[in-house]
Protein backbone atom coordinates (compact mmCIF):
# COMPACT_ATOMS: atom_id res chain seq x y z
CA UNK A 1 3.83 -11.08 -7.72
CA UNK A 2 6.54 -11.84 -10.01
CA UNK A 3 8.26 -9.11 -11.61
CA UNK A 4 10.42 -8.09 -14.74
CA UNK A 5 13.72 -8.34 -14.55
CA UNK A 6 13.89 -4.62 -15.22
CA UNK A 7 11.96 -4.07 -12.11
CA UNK A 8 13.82 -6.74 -9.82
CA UNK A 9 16.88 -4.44 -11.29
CA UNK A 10 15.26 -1.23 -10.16
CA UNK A 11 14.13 -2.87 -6.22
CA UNK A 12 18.01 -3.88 -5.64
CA UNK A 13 19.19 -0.76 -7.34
CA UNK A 14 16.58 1.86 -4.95
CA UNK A 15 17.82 -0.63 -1.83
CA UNK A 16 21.20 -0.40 -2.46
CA UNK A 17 20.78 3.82 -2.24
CA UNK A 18 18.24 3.71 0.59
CA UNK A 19 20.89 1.29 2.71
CA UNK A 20 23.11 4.37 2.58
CA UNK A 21 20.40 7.03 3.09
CA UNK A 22 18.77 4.68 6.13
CA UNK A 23 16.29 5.96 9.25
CA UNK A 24 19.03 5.99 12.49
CA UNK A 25 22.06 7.58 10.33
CA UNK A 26 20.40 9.85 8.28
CA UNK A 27 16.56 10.06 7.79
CA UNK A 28 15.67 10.15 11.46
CA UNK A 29 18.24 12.77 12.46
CA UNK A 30 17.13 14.93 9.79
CA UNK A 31 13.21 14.45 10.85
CA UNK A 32 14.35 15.03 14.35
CA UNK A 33 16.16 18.77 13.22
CA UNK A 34 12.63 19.30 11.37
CA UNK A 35 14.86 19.48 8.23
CA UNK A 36 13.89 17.70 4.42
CA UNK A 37 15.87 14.92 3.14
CA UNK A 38 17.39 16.68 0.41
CA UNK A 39 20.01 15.04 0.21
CA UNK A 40 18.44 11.82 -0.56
CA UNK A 41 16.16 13.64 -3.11
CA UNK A 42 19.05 14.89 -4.78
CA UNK A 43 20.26 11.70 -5.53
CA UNK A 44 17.04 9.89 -6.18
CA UNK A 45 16.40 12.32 -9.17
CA UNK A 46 20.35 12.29 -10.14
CA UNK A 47 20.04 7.93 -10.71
CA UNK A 48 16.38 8.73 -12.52
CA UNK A 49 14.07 6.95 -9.65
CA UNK A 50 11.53 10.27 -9.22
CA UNK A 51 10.88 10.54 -12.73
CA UNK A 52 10.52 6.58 -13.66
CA UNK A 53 6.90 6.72 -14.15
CA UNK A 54 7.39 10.45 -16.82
CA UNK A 55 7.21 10.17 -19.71
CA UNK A 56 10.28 9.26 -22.07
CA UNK A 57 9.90 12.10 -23.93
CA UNK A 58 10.26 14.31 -20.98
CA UNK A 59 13.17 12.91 -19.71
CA UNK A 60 11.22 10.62 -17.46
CA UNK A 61 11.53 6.81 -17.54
CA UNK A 62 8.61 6.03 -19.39
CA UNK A 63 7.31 3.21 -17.05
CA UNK A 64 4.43 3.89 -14.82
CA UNK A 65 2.90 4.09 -11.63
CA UNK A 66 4.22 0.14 -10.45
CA UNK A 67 7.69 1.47 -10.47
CA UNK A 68 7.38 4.83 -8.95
CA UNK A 69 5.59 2.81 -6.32
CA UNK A 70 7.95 0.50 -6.20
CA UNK A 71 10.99 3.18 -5.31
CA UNK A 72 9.01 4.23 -2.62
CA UNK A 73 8.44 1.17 -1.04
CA UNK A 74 12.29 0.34 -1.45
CA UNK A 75 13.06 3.62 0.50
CA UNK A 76 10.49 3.23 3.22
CA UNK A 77 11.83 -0.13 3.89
CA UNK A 78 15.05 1.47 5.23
CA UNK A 79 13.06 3.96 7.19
CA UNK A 80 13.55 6.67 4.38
CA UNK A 81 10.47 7.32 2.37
CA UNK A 82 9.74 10.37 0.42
CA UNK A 83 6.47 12.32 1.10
CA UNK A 84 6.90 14.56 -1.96
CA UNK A 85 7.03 11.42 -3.72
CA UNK A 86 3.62 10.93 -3.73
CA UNK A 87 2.59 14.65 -4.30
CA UNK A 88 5.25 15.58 -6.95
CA UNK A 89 5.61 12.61 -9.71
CA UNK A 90 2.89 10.49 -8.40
CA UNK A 91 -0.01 13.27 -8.42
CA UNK A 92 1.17 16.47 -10.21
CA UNK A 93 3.75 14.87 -12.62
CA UNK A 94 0.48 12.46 -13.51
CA UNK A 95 -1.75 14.91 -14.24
CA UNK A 96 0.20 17.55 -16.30
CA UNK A 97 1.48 14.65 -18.19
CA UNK A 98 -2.43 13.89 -18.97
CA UNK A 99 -3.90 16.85 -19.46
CA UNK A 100 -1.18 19.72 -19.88
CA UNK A 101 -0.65 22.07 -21.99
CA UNK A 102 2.61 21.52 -24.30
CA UNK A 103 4.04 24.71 -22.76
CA UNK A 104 2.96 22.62 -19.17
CA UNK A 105 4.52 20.01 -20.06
CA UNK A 106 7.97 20.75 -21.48
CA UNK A 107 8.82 23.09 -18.49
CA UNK A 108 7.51 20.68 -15.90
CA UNK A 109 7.83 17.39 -16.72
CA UNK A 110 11.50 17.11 -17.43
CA UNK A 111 12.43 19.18 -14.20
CA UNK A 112 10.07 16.92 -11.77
CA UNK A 113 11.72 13.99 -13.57
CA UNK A 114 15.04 14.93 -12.40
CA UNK A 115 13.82 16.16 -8.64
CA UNK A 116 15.19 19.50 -9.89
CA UNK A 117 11.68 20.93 -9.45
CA UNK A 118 8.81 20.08 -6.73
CA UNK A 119 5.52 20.63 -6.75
CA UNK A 120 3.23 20.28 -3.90
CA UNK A 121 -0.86 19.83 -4.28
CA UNK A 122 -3.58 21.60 -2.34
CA UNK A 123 -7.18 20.15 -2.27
CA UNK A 124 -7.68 20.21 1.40
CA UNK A 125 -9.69 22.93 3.58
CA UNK A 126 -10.60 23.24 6.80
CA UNK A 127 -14.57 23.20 6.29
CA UNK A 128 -14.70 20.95 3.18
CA UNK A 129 -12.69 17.92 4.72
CA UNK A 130 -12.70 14.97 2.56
CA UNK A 131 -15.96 16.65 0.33
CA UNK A 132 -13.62 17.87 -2.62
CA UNK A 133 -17.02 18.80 -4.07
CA UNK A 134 -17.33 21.09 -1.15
CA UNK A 135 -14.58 23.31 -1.63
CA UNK A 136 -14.73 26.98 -1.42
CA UNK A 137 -11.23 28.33 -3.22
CA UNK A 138 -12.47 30.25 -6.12
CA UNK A 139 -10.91 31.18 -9.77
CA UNK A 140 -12.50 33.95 -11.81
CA UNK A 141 -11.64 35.48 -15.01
CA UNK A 142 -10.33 38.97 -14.78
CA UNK A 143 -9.56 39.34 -18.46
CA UNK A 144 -7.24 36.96 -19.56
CA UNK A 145 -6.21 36.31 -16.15
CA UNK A 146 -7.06 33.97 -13.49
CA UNK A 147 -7.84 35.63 -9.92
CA UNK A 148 -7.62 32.82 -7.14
CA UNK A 149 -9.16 33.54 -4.13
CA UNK A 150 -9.58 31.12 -0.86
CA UNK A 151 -7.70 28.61 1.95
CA UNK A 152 -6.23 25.20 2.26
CA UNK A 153 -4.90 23.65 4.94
CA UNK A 154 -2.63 20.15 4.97
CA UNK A 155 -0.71 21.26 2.58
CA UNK A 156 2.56 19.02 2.54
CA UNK A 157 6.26 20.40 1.62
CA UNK A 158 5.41 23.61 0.43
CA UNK A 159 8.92 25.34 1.62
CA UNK A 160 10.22 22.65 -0.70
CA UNK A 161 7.89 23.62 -3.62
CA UNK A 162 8.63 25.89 -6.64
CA UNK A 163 4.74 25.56 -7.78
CA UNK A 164 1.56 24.21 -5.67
CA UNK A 165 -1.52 22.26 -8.10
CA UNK A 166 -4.32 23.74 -6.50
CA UNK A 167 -7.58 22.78 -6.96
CA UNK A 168 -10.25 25.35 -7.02
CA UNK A 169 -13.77 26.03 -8.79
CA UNK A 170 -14.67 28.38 -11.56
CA UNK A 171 -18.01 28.91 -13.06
CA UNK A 172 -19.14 27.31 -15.91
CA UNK A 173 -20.11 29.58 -18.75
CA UNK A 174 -22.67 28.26 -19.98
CA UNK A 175 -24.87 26.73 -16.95
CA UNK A 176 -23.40 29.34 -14.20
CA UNK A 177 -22.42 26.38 -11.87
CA UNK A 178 -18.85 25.94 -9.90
CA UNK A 179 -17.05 23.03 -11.08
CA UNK A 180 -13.52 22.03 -10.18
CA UNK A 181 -10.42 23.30 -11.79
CA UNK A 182 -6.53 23.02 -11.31
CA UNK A 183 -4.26 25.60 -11.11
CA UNK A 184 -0.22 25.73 -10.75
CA UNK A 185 0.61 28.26 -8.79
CA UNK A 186 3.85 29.93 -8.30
CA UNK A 187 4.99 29.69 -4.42
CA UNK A 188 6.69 33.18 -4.92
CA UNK A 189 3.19 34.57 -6.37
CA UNK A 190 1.60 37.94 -4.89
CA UNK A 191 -0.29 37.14 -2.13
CA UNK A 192 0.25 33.52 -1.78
CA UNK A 193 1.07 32.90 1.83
CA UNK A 194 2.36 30.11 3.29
CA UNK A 195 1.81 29.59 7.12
CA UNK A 196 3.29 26.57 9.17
CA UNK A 197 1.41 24.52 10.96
CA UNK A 198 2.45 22.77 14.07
CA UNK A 199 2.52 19.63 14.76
CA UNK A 200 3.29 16.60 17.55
CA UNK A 201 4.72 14.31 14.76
CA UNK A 202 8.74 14.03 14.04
CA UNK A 203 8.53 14.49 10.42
CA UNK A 204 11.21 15.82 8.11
CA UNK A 205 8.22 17.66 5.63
CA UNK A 206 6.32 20.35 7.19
CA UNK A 207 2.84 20.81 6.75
CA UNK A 208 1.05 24.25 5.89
CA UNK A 209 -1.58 26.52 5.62
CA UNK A 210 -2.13 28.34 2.44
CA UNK A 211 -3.77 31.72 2.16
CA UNK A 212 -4.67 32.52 -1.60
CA UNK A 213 -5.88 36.26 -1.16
CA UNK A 214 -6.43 37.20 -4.72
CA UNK A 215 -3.79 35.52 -6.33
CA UNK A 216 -3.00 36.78 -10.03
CA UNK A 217 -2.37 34.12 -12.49
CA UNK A 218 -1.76 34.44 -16.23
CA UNK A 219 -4.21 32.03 -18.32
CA UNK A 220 -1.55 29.35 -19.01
CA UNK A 221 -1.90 28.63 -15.06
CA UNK A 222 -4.91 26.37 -15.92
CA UNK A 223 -4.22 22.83 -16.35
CA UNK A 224 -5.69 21.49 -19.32
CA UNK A 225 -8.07 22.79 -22.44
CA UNK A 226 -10.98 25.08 -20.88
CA UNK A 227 -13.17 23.19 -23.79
CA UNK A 228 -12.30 20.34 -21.49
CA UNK A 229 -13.38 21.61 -18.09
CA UNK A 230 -17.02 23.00 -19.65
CA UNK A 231 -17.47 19.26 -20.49
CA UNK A 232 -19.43 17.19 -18.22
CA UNK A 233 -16.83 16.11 -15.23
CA UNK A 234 -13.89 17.33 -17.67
CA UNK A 235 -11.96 18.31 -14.64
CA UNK A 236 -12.94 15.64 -12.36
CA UNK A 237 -11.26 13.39 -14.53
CA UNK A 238 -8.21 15.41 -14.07
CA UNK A 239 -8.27 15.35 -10.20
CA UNK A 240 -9.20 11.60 -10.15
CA UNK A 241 -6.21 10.81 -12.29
CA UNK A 242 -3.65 12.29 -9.55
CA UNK A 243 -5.37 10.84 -6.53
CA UNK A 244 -5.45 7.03 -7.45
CA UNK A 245 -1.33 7.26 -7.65
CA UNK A 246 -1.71 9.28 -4.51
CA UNK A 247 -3.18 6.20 -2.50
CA UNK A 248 -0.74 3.95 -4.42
CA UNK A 249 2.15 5.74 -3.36
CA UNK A 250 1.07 6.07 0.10
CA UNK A 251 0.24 2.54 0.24
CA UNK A 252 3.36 1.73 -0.58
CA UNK A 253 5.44 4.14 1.77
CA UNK A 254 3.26 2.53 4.07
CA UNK A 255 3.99 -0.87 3.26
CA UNK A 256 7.83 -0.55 2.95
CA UNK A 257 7.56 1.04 6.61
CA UNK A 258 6.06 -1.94 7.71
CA UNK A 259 9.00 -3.83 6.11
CA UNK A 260 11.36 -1.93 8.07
CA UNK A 261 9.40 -1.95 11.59
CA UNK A 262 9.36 -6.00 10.98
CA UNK A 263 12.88 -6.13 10.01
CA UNK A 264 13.75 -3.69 13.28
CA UNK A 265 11.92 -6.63 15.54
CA UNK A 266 12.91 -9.76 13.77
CA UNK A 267 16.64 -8.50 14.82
CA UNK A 268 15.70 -8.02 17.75
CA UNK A 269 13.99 -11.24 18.75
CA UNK A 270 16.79 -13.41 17.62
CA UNK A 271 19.37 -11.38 19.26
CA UNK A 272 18.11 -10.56 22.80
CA UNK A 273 18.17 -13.84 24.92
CA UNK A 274 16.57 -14.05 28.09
CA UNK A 275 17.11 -17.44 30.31
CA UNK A 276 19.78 -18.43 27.63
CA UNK A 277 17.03 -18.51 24.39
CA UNK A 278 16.40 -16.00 21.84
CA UNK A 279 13.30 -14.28 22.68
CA UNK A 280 11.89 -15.45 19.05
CA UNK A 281 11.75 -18.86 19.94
CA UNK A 282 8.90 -18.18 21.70
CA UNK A 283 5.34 -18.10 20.38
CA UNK A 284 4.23 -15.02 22.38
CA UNK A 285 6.41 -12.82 20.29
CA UNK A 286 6.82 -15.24 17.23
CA UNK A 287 3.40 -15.42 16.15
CA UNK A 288 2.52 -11.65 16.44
CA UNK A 289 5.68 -11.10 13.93
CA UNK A 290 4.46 -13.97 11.57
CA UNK A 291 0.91 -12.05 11.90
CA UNK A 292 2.42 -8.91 10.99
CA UNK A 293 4.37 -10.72 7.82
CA UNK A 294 1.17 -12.07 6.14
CA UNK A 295 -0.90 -9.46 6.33
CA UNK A 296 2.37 -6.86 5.53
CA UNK A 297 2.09 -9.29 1.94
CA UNK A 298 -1.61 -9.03 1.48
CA UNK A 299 -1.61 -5.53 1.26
CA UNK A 300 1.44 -5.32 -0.52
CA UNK A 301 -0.36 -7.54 -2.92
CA UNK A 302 -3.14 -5.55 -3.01
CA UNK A 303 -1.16 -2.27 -3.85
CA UNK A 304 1.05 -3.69 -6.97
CA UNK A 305 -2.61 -5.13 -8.45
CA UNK A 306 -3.78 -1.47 -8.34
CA UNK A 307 -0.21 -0.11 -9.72
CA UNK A 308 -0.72 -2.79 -12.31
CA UNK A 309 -4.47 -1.72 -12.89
CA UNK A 310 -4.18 1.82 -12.90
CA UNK A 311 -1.07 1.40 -15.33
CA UNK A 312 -3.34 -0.43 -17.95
CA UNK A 313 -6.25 2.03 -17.72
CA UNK A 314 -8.49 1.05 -15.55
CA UNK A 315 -9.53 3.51 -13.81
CA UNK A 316 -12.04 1.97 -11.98
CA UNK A 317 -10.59 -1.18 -11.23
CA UNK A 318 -7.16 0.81 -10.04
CA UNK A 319 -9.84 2.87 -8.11
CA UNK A 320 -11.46 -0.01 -5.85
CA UNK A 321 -7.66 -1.73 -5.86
CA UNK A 322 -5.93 1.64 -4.26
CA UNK A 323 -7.97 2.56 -1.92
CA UNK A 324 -8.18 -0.68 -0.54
CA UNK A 325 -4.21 -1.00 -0.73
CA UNK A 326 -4.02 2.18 1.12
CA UNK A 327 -6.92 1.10 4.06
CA UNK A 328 -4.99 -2.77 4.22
CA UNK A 329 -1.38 -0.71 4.60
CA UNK A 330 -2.41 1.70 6.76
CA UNK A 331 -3.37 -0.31 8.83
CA UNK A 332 -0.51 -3.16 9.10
CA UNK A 333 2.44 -0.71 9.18
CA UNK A 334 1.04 1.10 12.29
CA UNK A 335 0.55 -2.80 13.77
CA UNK A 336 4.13 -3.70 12.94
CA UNK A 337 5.59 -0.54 14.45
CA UNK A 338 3.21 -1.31 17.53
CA UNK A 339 4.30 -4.82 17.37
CA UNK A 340 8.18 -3.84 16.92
CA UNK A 341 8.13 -1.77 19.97
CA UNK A 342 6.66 -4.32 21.97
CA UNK A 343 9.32 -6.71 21.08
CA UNK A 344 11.73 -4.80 21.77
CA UNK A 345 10.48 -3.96 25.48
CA UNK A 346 11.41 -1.40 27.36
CA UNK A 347 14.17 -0.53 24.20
CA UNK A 348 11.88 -0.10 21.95
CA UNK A 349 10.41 3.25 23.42
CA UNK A 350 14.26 4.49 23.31
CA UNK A 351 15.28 7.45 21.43
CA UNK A 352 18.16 5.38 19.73
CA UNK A 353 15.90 2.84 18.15
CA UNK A 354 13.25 5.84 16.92
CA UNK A 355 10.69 3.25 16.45
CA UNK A 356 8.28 5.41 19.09
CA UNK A 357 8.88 8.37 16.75
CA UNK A 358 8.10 6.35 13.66
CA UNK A 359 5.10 5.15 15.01
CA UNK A 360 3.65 8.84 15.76
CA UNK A 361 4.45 9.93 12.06
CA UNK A 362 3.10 6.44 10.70
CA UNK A 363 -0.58 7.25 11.91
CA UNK A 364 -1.10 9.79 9.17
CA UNK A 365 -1.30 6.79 6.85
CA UNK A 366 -5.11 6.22 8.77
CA UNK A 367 -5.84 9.75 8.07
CA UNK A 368 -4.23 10.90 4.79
CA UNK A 369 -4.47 11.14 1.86
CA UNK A 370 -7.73 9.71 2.73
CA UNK A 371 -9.47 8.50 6.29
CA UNK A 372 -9.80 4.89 6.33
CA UNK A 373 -13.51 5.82 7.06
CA UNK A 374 -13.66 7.68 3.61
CA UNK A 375 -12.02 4.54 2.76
CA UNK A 376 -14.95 1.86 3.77
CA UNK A 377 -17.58 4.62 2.44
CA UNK A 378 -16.24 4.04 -0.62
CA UNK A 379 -15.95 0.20 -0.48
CA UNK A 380 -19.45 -0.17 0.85
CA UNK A 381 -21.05 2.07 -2.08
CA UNK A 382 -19.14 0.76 -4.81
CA UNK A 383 -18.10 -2.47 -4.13
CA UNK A 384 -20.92 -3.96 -2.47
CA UNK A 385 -23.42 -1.36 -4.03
CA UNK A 386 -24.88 -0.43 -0.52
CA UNK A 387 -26.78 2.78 -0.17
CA UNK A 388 -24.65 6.05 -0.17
CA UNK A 389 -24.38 6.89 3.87
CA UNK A 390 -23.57 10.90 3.22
């Protein structure tokens, strides 16, 4: 796809930081000590690439979702993507720039331009799954205020957090039925608990369990007009609008890992010599890498149409686009890692190269933000407009 020459100035500009802030010096030590690249956050927000897709009026950069994706990508290639990206300006910074109050906003939009603020999102329990209709968290009007009440689980970066976007249901006043409805709430609220969870992936953003046990929220904690949630899907239309970026973004840390797990192998092939030849020269190990190339450009492909789709309002369209962006890259970046430590031999399951490590935390691209089962549900219903399976 060609780009802009604003954007082609944007890719070199993000590669030129991410160079500096790559996986063996920096990202994958810090993963290793279980501890946030902050430091690389810091400076993302200081040179403007976290808030490229906010608003200009909020100190953002006024471009959209093809860019943000595009920073991530850049940083993935060098083995240094940012999960928060994806939660923080992709979903929340999305959504309260859609549908939040002024007061919403003015305090939030500026600060999660800058990276001085993060917000992490919680849709997922433990008995709901994928079925967002299914879930049990509750909001219910005590007075003014909002009482929360209910679990998630999955919850990414929450010790980095100042606010979480939950999503929970309230009852409609008129018909009496739960439909969905966003909150932001507070990390340091009463009775918002934070558990970790543990895991057997070398990550450098921890993953939690959230206990709402009556939280107390003040009325402005609703996102959007509650005119707008009575209506007909009102708030669906909110959650939908964070969760096509979401599968852009992750496509695209997904991608830009593939990048760097082909680079990591490429170097390898043409450097190691066995019998006095480069190990590249021969087809065994060529053709798996050229395999891994193609395909790494299909679904790169297919994740800048959806950018490009989603940023000229189709909704639809961007919908079919992303999550087939997210299934293709998924997919190809956990084959290139495969294929990088098989080039590499023996090497590649050493703790110097951390491709064996990157591998483990590159599965969760099958899994979140959406199964690639979820995935081909949704192509087969509404793409090929087969009969609904659940």
């Amino acid at each position: 796809m060609i780009e802009t020459p604003e954007q082609q100035l944007l890719r070199a500009a993000v590669a030129k930081l991410a160079q500096r802030y790559n996986y063996r010096d920096y990202a994958l030590p810090r993963a290793r000590a279980g501890q946030p690249l902050t430091e690389l956050w810091n400076e993302a927000g200081k040179l403007g690439f976290l808030g490229v897709n906010i608003p200009a009026e909020y100190d953002g950069g006024g471009a959209g979702i093809y860019e943000l994706a595009l920073v991530q990508e850049e940083l993935a290639a060098q083995g240094a993507g940012l999960l928060l990206m994806v939660v923080s300006p992709a979903i929340c910074g999305t959504i309260i720039a859609r549908y939040g109050s002024a007061d919403q906003k003015a305090g939030w939009l500026p600060r999660l331009a800058t990276g001085e603020a993060k917000m992490a999102f919680a849709i997922t329990e433990p008995d709901a799954g994928s079925n967002s209709h299914e879930i049990t968290t509750t909001a219910r009007r005590d007075g003014t205020d909002w009482i929360l009440h209910g679990q998630k689980v999955f919850i990414s970066g929450v010790d980095q957090a100042d606010a979480v976007l939950v999503v929970a249901r309230s009852e409609d006043a008129r018909t009496g039925k739960l439909r969905p409805a966003l909150f932001i709430v507070p990390t340091g609220a009463q009775n918002f608990i934070a558990q970790p969870m543990a895991m057997d992936i070398v990550e450098p953003d921890h993953q939690f369990t959230l206990f709402l046990d009556d939280v107390r929220l003040p009325e402005q904690a609703l996102v959007g007009e509650q005119a707008l949630l009575d209506e007909q899907d009102g708030a669906l239309m909110q959650l939908f609008a964070g969760l096509n970026p979401e599968r852009i973004l992750g496509a695209a840390m997904a991608v830009g890992t593939g990048r760097y797990a082909l680079a990591r192998a490429v170097e390898y092939a043409n450097a190691r010599q066995v019998w006095g030849t480069p190990i590249g020269a021969h087809q065994g190990i060529a053709h798996p890498l050229a395999k891994i190339k193609i395909e790494l450009e299909l679904a790169r492909l297919m994740m800048q149409k959806a950018a490009v789709l989603y940023d000229a309002g189709d909704d639809m369209g961007a919908a079919e686009a992303a999550n087939m962006a997210k299934y293709a890259a998924a997919e190809v970046s956990i084959a290139a890692l495969d294929q990088a430590i098989q080039t590499h031999g023996g090497s590649g399951l050493a703790s110097e190269h951390g491709l064996a490590a990157m591998l483990g935390a590159s599965r969760i691209a099958r899994i979140a933000p959406v199964s690639r089962e979820m995935v081909l549900n949704y192509v087969a219903q509404h793409s090929l407009g087969l009969p609904k399976s659940y």
